[in-house]
N, C-alpha and C. Protein backbone atom coordinates (compact mmCIF):
# COMPACT_ATOMS: atom_id res chain seq x y z
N UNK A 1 9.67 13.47 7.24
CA UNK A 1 8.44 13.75 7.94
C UNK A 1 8.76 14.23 9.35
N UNK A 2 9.88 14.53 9.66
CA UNK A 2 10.12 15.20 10.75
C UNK A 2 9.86 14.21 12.41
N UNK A 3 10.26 13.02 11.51
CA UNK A 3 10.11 11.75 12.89
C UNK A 3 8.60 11.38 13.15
N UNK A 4 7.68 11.97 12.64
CA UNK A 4 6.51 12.18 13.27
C UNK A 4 5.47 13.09 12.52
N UNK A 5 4.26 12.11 11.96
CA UNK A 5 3.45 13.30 10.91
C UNK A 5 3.25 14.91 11.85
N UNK A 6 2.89 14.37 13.23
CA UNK A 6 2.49 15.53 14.00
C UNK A 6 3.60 16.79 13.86
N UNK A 7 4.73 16.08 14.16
CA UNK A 7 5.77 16.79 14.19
C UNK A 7 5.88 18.14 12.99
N UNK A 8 5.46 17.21 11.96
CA UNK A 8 5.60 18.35 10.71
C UNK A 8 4.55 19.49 10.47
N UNK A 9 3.27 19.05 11.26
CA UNK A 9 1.73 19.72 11.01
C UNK A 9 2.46 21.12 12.42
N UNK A 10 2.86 20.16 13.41
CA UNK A 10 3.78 21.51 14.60
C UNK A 10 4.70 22.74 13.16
N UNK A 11 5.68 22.06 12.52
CA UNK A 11 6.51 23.01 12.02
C UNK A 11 5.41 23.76 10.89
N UNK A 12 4.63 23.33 10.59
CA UNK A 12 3.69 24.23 9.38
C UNK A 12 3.06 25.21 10.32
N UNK A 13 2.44 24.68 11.35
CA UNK A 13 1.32 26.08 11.71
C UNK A 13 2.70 27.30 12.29
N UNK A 14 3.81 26.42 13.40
CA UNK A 14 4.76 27.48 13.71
C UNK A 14 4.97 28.12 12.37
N UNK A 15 5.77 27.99 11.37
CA UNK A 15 6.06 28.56 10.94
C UNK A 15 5.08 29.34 9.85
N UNK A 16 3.96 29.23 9.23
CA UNK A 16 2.61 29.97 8.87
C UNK A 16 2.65 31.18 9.94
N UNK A 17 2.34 30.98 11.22
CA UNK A 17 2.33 31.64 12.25
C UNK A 17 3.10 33.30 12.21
N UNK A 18 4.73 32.64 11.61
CA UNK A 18 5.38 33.53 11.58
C UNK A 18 5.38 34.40 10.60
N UNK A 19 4.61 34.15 9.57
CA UNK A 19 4.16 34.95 8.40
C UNK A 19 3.11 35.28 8.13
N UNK A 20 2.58 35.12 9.50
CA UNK A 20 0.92 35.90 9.59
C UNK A 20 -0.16 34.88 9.28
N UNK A 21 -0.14 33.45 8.66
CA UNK A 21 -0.93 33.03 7.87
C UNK A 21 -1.39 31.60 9.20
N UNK A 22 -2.51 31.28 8.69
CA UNK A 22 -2.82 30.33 10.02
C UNK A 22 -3.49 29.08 9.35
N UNK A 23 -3.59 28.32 9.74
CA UNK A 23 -4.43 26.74 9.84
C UNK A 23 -6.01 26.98 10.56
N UNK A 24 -6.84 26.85 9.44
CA UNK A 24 -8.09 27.04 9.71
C UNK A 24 -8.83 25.61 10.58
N UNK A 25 -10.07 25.86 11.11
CA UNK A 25 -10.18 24.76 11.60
C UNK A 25 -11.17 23.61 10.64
N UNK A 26 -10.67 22.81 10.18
CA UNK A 26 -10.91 21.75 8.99
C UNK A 26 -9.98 22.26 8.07
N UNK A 27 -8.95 22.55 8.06
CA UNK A 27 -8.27 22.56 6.90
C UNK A 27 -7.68 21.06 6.61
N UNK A 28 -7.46 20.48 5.55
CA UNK A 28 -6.11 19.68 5.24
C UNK A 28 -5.34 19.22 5.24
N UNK A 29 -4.41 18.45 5.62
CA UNK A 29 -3.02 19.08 5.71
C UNK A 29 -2.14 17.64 5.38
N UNK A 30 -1.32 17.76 4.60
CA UNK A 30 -1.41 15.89 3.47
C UNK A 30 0.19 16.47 4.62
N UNK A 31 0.59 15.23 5.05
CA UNK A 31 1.88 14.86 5.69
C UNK A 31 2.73 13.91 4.91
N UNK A 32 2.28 13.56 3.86
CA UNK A 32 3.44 12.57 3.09
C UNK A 32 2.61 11.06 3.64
N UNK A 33 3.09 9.69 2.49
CA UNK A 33 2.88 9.03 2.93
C UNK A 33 3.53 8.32 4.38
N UNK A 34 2.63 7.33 4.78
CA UNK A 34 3.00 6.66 5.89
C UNK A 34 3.04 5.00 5.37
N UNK A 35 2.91 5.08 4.37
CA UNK A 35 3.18 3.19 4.30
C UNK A 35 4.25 3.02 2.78
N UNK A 36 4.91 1.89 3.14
CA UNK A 36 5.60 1.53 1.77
C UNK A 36 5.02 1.38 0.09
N UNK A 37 5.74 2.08 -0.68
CA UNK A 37 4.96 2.36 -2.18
C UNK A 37 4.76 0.68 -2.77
N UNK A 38 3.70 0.46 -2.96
CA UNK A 38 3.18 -0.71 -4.08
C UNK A 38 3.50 -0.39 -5.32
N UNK A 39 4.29 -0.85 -6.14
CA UNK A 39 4.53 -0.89 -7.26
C UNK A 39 2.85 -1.79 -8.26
N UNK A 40 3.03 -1.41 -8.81
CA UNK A 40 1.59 -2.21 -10.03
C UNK A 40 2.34 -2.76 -10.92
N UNK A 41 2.28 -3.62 -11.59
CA UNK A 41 2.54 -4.25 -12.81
C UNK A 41 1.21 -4.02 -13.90
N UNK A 42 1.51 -3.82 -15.52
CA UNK A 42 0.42 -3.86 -16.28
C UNK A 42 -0.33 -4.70 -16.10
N UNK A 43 -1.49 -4.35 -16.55
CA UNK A 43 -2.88 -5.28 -16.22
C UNK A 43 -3.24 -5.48 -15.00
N UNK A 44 -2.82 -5.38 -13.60
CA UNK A 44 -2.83 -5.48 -12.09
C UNK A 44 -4.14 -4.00 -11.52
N UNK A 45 -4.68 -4.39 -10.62
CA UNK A 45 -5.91 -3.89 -10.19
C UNK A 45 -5.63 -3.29 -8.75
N UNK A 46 -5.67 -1.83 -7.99
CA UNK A 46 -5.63 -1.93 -6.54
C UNK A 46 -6.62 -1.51 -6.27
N UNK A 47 -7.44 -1.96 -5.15
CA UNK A 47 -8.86 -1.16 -4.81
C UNK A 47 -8.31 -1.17 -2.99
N UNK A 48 -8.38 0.29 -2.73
CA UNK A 48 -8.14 0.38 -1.40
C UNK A 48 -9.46 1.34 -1.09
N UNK A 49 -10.05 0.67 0.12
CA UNK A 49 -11.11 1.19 1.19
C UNK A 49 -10.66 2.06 2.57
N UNK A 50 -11.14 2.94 2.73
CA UNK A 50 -10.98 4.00 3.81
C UNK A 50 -11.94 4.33 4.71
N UNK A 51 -12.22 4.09 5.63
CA UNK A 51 -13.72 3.88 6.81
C UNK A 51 -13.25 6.02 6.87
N UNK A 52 -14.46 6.23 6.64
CA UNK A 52 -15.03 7.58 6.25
C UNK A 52 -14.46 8.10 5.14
N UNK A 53 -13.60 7.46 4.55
CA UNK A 53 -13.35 8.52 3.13
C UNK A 53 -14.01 7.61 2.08
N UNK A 54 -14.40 6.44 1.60
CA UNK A 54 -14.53 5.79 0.89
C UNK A 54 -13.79 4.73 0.08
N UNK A 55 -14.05 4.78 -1.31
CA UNK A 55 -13.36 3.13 -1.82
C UNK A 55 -12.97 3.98 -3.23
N UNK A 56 -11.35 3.27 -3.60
CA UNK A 56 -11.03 3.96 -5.00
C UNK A 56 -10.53 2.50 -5.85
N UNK A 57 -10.03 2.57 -7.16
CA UNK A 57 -9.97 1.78 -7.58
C UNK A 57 -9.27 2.05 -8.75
N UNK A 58 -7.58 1.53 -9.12
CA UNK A 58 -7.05 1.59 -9.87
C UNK A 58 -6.66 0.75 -10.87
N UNK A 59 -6.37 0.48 -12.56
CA UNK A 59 -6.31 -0.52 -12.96
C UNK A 59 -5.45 -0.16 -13.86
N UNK A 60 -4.10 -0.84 -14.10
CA UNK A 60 -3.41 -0.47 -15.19
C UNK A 60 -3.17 -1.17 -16.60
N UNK A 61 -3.25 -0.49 -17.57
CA UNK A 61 -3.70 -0.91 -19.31
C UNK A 61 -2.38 -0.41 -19.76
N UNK A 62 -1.91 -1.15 -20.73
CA UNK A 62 -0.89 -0.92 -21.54
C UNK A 62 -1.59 0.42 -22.65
């Protein structure tokens, strides 16, 4: 991630830049995660909440 999510969103627009192409304003832009992967075990449930994105909810079945 280039030390730093910012860091990497810097090397995308520079380099877009250099191929003519640009970062709109509201675009996107997924930087990789930032927290350690949770493994699930079968039958195990994750429901994670996000203040403005909402609530998801995963459940795993054999």
């Amino acid at each position: 991630m280039l030390d730093h999510p910012f860091n990497s969103v810097s090397w995308l627009a520079n380099n877009l830049g250099r191929r003519r192409h640009n970062l709109h304003k509201g675009a996107i832009v997924l930087t990789g995660c930032v927290t350690e992967t949770i493994w699930l075990n079968e039958g195990e449930q994750m429901v994670v909440e996000a203040e403005n994105l909402g609530r998801i909810s995963v459940a795993l079945r054999a």
